[in-house]
Protein backbone atom coordinates (compact mmCIF):
# COMPACT_ATOMS: atom_id res chain seq x y z
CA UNK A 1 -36.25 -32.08 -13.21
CA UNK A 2 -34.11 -35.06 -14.44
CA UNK A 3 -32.07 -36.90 -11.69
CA UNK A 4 -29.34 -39.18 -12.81
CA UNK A 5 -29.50 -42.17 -10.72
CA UNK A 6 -25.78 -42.43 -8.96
CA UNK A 7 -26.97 -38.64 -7.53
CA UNK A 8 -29.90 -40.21 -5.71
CA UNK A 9 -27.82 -42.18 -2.94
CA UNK A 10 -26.68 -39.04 -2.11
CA UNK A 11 -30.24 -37.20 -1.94
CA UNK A 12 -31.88 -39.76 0.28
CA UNK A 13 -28.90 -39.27 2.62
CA UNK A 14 -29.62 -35.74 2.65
CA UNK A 15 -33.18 -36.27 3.45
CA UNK A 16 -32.80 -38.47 6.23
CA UNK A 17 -30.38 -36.53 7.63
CA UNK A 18 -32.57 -33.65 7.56
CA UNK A 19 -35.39 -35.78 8.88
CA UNK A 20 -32.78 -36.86 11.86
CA UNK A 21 -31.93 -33.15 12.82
CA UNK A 22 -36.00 -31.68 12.25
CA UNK A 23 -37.04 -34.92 14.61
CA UNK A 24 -34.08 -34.40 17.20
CA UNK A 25 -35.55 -30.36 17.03
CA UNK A 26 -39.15 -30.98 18.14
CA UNK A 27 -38.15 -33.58 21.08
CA UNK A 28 -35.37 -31.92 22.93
CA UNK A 29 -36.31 -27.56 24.54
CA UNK A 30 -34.52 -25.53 21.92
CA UNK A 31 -30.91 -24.85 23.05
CA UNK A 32 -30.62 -27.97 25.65
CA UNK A 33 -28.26 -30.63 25.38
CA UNK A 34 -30.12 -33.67 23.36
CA UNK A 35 -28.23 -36.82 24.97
CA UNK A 36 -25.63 -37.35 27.80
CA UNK A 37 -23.90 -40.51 27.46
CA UNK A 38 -25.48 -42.00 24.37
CA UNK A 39 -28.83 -41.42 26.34
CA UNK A 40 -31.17 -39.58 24.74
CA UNK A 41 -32.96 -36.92 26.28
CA UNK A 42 -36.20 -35.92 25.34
CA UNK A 43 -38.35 -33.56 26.90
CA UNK A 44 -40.15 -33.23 29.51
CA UNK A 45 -36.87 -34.55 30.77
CA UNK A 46 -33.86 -31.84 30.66
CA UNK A 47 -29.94 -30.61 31.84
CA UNK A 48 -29.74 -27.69 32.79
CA UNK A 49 -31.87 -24.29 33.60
CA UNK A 50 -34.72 -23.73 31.40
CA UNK A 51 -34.67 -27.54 29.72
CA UNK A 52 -36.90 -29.68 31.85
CA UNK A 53 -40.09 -29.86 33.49
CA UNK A 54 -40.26 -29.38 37.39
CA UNK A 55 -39.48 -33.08 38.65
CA UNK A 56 -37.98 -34.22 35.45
CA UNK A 57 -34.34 -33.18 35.77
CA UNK A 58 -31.62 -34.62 34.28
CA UNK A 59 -27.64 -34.66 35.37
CA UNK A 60 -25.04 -35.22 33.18
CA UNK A 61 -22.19 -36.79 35.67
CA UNK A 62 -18.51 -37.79 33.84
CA UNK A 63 -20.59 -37.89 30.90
CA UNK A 64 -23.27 -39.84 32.35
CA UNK A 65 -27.03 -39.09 32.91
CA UNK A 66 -28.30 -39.69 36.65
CA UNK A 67 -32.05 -38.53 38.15
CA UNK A 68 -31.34 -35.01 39.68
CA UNK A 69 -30.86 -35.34 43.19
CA UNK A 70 -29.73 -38.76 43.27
CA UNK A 71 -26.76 -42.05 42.23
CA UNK A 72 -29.69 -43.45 40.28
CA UNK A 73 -27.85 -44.21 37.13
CA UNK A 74 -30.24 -43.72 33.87
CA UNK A 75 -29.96 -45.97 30.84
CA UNK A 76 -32.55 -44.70 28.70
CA UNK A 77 -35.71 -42.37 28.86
CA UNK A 78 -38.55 -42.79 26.67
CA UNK A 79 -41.40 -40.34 26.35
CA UNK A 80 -43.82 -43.09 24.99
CA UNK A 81 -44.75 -45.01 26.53
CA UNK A 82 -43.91 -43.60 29.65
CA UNK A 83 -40.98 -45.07 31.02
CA UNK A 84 -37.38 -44.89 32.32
CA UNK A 85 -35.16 -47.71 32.78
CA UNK A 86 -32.39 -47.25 35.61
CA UNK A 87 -30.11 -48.90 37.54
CA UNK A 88 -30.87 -49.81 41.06
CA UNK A 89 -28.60 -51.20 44.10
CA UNK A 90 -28.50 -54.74 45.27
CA UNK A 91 -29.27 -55.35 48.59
CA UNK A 92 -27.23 -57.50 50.57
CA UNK A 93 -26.30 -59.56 53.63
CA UNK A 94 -23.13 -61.97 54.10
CA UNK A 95 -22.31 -64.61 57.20
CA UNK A 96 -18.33 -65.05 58.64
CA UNK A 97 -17.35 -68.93 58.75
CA UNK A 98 -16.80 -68.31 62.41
CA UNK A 99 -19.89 -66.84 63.06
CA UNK A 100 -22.64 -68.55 60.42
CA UNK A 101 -25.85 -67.91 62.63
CA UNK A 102 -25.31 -63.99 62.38
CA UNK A 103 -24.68 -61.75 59.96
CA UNK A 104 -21.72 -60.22 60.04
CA UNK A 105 -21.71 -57.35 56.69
CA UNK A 106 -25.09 -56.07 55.07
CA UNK A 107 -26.54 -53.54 52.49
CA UNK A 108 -30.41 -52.47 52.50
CA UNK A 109 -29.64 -51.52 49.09
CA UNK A 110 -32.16 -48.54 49.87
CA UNK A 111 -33.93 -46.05 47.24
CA UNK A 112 -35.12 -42.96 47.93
CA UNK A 113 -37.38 -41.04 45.64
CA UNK A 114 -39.96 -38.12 46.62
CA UNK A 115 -43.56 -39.85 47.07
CA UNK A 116 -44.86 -36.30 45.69
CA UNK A 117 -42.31 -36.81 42.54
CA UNK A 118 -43.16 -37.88 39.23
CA UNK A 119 -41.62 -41.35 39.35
CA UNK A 120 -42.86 -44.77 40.23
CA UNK A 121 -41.37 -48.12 40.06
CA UNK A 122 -42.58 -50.34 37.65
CA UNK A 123 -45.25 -52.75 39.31
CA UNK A 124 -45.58 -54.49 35.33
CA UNK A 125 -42.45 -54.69 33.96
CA UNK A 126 -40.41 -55.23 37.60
CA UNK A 127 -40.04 -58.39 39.81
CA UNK A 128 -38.60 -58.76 43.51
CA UNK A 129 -35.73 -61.62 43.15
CA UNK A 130 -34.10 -62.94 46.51
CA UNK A 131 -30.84 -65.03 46.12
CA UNK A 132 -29.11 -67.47 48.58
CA UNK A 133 -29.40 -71.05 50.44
CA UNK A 134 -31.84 -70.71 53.50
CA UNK A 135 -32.49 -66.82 52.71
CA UNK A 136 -35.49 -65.30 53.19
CA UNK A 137 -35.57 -61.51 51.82
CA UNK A 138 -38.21 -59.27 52.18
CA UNK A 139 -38.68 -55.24 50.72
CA UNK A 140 -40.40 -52.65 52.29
CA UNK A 141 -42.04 -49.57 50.59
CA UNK A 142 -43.36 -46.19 52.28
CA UNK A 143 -46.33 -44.79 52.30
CA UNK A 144 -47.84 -43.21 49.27
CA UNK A 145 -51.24 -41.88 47.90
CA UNK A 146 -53.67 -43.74 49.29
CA UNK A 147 -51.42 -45.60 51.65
CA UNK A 148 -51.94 -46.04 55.52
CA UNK A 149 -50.04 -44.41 58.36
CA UNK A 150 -47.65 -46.99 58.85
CA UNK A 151 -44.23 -46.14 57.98
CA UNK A 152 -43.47 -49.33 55.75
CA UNK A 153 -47.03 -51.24 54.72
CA UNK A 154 -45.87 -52.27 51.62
CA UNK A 155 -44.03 -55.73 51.98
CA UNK A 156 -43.38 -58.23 50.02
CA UNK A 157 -40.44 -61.56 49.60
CA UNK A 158 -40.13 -64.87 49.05
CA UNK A 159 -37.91 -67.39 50.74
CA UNK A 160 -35.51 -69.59 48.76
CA UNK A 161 -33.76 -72.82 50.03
CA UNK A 162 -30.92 -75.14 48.52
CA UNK A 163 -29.96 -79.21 50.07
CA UNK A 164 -26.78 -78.98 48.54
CA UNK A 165 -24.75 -76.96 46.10
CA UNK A 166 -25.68 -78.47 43.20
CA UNK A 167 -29.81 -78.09 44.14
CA UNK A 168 -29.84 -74.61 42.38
CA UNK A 169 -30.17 -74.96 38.64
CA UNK A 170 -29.45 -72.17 35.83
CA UNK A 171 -32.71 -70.22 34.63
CA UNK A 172 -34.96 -71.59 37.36
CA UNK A 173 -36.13 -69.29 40.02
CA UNK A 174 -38.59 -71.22 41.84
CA UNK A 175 -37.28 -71.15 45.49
CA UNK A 176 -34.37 -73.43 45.35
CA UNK A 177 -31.38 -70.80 45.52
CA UNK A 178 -33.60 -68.00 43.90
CA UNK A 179 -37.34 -66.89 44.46
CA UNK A 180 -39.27 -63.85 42.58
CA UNK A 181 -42.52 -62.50 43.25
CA UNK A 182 -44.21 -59.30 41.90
CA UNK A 183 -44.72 -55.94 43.45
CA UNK A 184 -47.64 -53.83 44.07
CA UNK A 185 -48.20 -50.30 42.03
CA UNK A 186 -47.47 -46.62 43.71
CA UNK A 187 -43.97 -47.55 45.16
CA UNK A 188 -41.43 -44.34 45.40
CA UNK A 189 -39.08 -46.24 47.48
CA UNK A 190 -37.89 -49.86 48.19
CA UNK A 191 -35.24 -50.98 51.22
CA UNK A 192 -34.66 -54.71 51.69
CA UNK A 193 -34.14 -56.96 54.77
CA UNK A 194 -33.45 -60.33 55.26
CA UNK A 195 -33.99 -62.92 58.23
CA UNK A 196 -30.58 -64.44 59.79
CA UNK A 197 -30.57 -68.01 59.76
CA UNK A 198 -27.38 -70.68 59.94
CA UNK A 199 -25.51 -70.98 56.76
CA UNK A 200 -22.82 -73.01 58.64
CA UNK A 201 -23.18 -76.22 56.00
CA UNK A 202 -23.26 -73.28 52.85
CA UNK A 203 -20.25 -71.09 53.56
CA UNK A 204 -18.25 -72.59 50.35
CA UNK A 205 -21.54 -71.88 47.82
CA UNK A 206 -24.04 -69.52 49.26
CA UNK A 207 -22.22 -66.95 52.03
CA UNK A 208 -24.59 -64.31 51.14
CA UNK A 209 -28.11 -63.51 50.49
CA UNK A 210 -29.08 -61.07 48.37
CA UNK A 211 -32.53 -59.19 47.09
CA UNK A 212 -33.07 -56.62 44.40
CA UNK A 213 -35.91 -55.13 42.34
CA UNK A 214 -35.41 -56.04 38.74
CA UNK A 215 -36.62 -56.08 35.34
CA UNK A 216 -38.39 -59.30 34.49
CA UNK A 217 -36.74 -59.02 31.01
CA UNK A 218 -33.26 -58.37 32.37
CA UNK A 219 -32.62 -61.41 34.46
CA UNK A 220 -32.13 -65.31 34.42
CA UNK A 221 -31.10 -66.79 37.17
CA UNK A 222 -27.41 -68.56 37.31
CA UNK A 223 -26.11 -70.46 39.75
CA UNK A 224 -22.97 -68.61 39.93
CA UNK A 225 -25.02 -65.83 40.86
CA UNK A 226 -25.36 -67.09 44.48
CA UNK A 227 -21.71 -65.52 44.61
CA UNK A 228 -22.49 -62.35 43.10
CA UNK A 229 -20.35 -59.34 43.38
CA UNK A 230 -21.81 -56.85 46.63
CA UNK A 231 -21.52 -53.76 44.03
CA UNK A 232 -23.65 -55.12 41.31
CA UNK A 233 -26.70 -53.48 40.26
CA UNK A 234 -29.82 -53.97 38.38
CA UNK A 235 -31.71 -52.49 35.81
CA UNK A 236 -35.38 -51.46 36.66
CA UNK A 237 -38.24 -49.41 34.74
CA UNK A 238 -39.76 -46.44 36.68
CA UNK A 239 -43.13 -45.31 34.97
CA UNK A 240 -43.40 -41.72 35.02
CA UNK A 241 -46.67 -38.95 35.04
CA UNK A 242 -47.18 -35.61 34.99
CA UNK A 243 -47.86 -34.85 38.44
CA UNK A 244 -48.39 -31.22 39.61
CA UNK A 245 -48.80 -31.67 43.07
CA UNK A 246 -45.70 -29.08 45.25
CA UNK A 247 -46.46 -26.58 47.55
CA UNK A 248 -46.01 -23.69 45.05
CA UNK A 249 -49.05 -24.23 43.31
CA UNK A 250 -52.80 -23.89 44.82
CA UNK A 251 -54.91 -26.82 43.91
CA UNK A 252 -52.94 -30.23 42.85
CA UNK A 253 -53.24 -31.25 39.08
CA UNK A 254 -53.26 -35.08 39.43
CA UNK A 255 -55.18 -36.12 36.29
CA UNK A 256 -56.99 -34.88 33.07
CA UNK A 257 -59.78 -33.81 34.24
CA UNK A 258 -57.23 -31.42 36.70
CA UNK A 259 -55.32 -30.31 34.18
CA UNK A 260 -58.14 -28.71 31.82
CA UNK A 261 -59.57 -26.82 34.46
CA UNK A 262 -56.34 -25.92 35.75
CA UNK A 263 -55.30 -22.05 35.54
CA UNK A 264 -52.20 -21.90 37.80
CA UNK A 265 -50.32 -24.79 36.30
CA UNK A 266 -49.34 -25.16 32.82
CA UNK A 267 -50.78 -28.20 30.32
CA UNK A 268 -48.35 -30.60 29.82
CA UNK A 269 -50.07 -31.92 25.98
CA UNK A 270 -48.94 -28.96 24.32
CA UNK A 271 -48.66 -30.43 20.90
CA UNK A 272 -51.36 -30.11 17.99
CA UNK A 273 -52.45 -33.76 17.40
CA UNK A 274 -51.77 -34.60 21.14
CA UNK A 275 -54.10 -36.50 23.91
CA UNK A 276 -54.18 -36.69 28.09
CA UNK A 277 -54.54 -40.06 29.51
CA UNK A 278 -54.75 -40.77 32.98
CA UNK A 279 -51.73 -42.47 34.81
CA UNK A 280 -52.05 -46.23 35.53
CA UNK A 281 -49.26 -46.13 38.20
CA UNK A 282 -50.30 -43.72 40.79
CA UNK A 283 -52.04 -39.77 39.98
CA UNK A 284 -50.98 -37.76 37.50
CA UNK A 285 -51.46 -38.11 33.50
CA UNK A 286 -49.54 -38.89 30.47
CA UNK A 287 -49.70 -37.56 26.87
CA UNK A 288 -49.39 -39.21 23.45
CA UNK A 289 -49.75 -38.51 19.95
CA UNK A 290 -53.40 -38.93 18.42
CA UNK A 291 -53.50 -42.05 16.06
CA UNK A 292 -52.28 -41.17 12.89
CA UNK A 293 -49.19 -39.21 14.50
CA UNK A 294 -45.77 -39.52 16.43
CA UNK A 295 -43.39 -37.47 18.11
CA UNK A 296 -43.28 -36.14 21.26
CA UNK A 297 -46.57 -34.63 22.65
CA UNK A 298 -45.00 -31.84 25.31
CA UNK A 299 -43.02 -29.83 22.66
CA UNK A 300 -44.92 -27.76 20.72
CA UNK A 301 -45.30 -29.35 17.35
CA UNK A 302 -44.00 -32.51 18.50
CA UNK A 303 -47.06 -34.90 17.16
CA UNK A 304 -46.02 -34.99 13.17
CA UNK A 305 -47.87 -37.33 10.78
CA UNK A 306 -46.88 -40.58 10.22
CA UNK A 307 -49.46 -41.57 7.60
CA UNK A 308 -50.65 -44.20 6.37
CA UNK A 309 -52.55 -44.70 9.69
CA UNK A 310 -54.21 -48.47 9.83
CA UNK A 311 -57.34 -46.94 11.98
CA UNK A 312 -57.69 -43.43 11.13
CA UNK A 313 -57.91 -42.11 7.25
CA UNK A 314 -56.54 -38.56 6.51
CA UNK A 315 -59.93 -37.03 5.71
CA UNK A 316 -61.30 -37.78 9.05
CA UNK A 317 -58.87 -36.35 11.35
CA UNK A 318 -59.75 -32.54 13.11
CA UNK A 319 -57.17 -30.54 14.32
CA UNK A 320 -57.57 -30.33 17.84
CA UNK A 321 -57.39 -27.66 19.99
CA UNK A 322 -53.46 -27.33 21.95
CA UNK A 323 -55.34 -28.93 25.19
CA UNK A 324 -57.19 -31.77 24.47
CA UNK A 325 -58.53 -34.01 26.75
């Protein structure tokens, strides 16, 4: 059929809008709420009954999303890789002129997340940064899989140190008024400290020290920063997995090889054209589309073609089985 031309604006409009609402249909359980906020929110994640995967609740507070059963605000979920970026507290301590050898206000800046629950902070993307003049600010992590008895093993911090108030420069962190170092893999939980020592000759440039887990593509160091506001947060990445490990299921489901012989939990891969990998931060696995395919692997029909595929041509691909492994 013959198509004059000024119609065909219109058509590929049509198409992609089509291609918008078919796309939005196969990533979000039908009849749940597809974004909060201007967050999008794909499944396995969920508001309300019926719309989420155990341990991947969603709230939608005044309009903005927040992890179930926390503050923990939530700037964006993705279901590939598997990530979510949210915003953490900044830990805190601050010194009185009259009293510069003690502190006299502080905030641990503490997070709390269940060590059985399907989150984990970031050790890849995330960095430990400790602010101040003469600061030395520490973090302290629970135990989790594979951890020992004590109640806070994991520590890590860095000391930074300024001569004057002009030592710190913008975008350095390299110990002189800001330090970073990188965290280990499996932390649930963070809560910071800091050692006291005399900030008598800093009050006017550096009354406080702070410490906070960050993304390492979310901060540069400014010198202004040393006189951050207390109630500023930071954005940090939390990898995710599917972990089936509560005590309402016999025999915990904390990998691929779990999950196919599992009979009392259900798959998580559920798509056609949809593989398990094994999490990289912590137990549990992850799903993704096969080569050749994208979407969103834990609806079912979420994996849709997205040929041409640079490895894989169309002749050679099998349909797989609903759990493949």
């Amino acid at each position: 059929m013959w198509t004059p031309l000024f119609f065909l604006p219109a058509l590929l409009l049509a198409a992609a809008a089509a291609a918008s609402r078919t796309v939005e249909s196969l990533t979000v359980a039908p009849g749940c709420q597809a974004s909060c906020g201007g967050v999008d929110i794909p499944y396995p994640f969920g508001i309300g009954s019926g719309c989420f995967r155990k341990g991947f609740e969603i709230e939608c507070i005044n309009n903005g999303p927040v992890l179930a059963g926390t503050t923990l605000q939530v700037v964006y979920l993705s279901v590939d890789p598997a990530e979510s970026l949210v915003m953490l507290p900044v830990a805190w301590q601050c010194y009185n002129a009259s009293r510069p050898g003690e502190a006299e206000d502080y905030s641990n800046g503490e997070t709390d997340m269940n060590k059985d629950g399907v989150y984990r902070i970031s050790n890849t993307h995330n960095m430990l940064v400790v602010l101040g003049c003469n600061t030395f600010g520490f973090t302290a992590s629970a135990r989790t899989d594979g951890g020992t008895a004590a109640s806070y093993p994991n520590i890590k911090g860095c000391m930074s140190y300024c001569n004057n108030s002009a030592s710190a420069e913008d975008g350095m962190c390299a110990g002189v008024g800001c330090c970073h170092v990188d965290v280990p893999p499996g932390l649930t939980d963070s809560y910071f400290r800091f050692w006291a020592y005399d900030h008598s000759a800093m009050m006017d440039y550096s009354p406080c020290d702070y410490a906070f887990l960050v993304d390492r593509t979310n901060y540069t160091f400014r010198r202004s920063d040393l006189l951050m506001d207390r109630n500023r947060t930071s954005r940090v990445r939390l990898d995710w997995a599917i972990r089936d490990n509560d005590d309402t299921v016999s025999g915990a489901v904390l990998s691929c090889a779990d999950a196919a012989m599992s009979t009392t939990t259900e798959y998580a891969c559920i798509s056609y054209h949809s593989e398990c990998a094994n999490s990289i931060n912590g137990p549990g696995y992850n799903c993704s589309c096969s080569d050749g395919y994208e979407g969103n692997p834990y609806v079912v029909n979420g994996c849709t073609s997205c040929w041409p595929s640079p490895n894989i041509p169309p002749s050679t691909v099998v349909r797989p089985t609903a759990k493949t492994i």
